[in-house]
C-alpha atoms as a PDB file:
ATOM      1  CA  UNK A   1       7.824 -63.551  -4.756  1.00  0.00           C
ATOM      2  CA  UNK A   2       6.856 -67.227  -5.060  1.00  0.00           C
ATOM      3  CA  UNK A   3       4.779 -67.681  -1.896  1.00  0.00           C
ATOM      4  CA  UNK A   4       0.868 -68.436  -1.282  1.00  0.00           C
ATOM      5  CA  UNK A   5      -1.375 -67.715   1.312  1.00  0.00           C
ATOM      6  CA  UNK A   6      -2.121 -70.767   1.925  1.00  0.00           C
ATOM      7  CA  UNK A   7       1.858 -71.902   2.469  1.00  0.00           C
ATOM      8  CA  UNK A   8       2.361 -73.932   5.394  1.00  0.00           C
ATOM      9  CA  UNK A   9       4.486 -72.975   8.609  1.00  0.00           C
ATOM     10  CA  UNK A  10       8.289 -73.481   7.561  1.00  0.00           C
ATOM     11  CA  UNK A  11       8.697 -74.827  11.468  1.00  0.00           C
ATOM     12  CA  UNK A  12       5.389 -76.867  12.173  1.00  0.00           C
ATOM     13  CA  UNK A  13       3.738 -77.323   9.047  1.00  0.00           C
ATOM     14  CA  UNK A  14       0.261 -75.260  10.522  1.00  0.00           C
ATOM     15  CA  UNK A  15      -1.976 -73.711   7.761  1.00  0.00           C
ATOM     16  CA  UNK A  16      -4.177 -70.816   8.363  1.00  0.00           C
ATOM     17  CA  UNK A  17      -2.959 -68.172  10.900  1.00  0.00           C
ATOM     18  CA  UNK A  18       0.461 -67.736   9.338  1.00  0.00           C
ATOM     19  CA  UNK A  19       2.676 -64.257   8.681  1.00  0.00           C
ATOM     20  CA  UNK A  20       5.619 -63.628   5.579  1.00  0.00           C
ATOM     21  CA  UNK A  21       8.821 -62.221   6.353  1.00  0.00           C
ATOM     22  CA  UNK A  22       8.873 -59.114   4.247  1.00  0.00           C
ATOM     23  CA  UNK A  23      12.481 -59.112   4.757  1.00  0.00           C
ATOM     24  CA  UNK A  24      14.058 -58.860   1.142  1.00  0.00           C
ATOM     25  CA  UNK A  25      15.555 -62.183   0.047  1.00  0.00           C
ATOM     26  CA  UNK A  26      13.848 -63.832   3.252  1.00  0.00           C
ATOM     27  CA  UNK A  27      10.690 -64.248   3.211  1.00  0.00           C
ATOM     28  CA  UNK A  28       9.732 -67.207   4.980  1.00  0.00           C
ATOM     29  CA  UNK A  29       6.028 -68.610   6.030  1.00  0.00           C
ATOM     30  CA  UNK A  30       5.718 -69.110   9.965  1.00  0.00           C
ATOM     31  CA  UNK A  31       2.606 -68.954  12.250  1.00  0.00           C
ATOM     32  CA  UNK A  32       1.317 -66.504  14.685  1.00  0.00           C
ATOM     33  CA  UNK A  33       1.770 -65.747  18.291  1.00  0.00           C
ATOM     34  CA  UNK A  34      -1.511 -67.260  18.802  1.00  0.00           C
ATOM     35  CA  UNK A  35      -0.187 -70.707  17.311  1.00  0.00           C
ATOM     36  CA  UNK A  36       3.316 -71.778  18.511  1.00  0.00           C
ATOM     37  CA  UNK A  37       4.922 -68.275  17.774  1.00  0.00           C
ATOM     38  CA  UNK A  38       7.319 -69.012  15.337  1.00  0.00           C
ATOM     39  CA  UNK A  39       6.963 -66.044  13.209  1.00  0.00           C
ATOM     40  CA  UNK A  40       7.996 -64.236  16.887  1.00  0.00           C
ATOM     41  CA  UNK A  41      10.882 -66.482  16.833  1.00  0.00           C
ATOM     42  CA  UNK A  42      12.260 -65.722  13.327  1.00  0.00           C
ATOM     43  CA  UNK A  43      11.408 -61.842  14.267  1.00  0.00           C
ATOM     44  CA  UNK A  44      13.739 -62.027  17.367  1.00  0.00           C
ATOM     45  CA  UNK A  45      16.282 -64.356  16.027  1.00  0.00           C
ATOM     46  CA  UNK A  46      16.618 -62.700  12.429  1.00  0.00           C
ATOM     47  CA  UNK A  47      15.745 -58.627  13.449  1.00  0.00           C
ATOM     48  CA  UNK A  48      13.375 -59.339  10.968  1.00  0.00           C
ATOM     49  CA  UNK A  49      10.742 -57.092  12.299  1.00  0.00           C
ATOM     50  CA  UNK A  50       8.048 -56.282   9.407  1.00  0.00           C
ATOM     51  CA  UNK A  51       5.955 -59.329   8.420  1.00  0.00           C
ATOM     52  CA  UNK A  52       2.203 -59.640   6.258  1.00  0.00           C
ATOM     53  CA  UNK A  53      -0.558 -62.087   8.188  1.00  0.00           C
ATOM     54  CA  UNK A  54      -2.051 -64.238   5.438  1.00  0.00           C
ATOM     55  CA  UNK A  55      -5.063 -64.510   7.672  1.00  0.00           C
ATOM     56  CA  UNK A  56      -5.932 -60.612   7.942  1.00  0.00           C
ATOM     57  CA  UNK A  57      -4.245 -59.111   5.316  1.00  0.00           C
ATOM     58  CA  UNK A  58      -2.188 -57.052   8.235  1.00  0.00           C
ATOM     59  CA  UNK A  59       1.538 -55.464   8.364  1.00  0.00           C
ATOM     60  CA  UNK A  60       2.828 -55.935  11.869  1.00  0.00           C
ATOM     61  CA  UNK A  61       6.286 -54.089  13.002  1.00  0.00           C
ATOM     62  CA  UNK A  62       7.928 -56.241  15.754  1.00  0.00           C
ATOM     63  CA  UNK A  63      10.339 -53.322  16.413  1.00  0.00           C
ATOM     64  CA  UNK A  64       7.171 -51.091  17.268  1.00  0.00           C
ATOM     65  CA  UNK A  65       5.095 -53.801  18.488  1.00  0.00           C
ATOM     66  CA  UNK A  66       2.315 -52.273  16.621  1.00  0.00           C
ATOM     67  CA  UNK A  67       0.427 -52.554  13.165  1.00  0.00           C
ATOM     68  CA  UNK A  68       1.628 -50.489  10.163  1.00  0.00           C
ATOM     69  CA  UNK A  69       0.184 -48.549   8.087  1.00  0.00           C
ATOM     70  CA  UNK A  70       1.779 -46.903   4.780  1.00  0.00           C
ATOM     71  CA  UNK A  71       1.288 -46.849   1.174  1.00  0.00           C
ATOM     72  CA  UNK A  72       4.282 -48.767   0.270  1.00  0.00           C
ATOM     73  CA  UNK A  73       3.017 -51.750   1.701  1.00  0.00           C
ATOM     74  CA  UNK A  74       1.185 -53.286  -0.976  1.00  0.00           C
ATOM     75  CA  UNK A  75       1.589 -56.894  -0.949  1.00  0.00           C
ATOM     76  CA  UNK A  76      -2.003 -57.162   0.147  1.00  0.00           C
ATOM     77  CA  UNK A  77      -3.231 -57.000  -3.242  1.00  0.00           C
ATOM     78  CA  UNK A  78      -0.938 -59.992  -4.381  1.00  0.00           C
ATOM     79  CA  UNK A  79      -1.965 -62.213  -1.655  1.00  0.00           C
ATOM     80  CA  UNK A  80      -5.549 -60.600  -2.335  1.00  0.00           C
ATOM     81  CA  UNK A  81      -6.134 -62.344  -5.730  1.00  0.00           C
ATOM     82  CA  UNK A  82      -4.767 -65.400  -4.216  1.00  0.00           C
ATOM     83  CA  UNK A  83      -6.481 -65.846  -0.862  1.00  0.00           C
ATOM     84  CA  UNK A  84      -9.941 -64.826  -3.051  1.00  0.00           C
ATOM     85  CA  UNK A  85      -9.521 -65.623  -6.922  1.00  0.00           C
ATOM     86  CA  UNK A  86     -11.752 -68.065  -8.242  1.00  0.00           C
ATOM     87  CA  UNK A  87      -8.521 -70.069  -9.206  1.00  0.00           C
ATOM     88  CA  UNK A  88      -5.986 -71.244  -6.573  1.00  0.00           C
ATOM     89  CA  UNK A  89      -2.776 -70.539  -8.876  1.00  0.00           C
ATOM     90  CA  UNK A  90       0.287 -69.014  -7.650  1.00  0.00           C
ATOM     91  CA  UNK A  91       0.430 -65.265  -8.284  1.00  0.00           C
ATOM     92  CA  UNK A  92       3.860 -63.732  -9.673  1.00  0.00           C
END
């Protein structure tokens, strides 16, 4: 996966609150609800419905309209290093 936390909204171009698709072969950056929604867009449009915040390190289900939890989800650890490392390269 070639994508940063700090990636830019593929709709508006706003930094900071933004979600991943975790949608094999998708994965696209958009921002939150609490922005101008477009990861809720791509979610609804796409039945993409499991996406990673960048911001909080959370899994969010848009089918369940809850939070997930499970050990399989792991990608927090590669946008870990990122978000935190001392250098700002892109982990693969």
């Amino acid at each position: 996966m070639d994508k940063h936390v700090n990636d830019a909204c593929e709709d508006c171009g706003h930094k900071g609150e933004n979600w991943i698709c975790l949608k094999p072969g998708c994965h696209q950056v958009h921002c939150s609800r609490y922005v101008k929604s477009h990861m809720v867009t791509h979610g609804e449009t796409t039945s993409h419905p499991i996406v990673f915040s960048f911001a909080d390190f959370s899994f969010w289900c848009y089918s369940c309209d809850a939070y997930l939890e499970h050990p399989l989800l792991d990608h927090m650890e590669h946008f870990y290093l990122q978000k935190f490392a001392e250098d700002d390269g892109i982990v693969e």
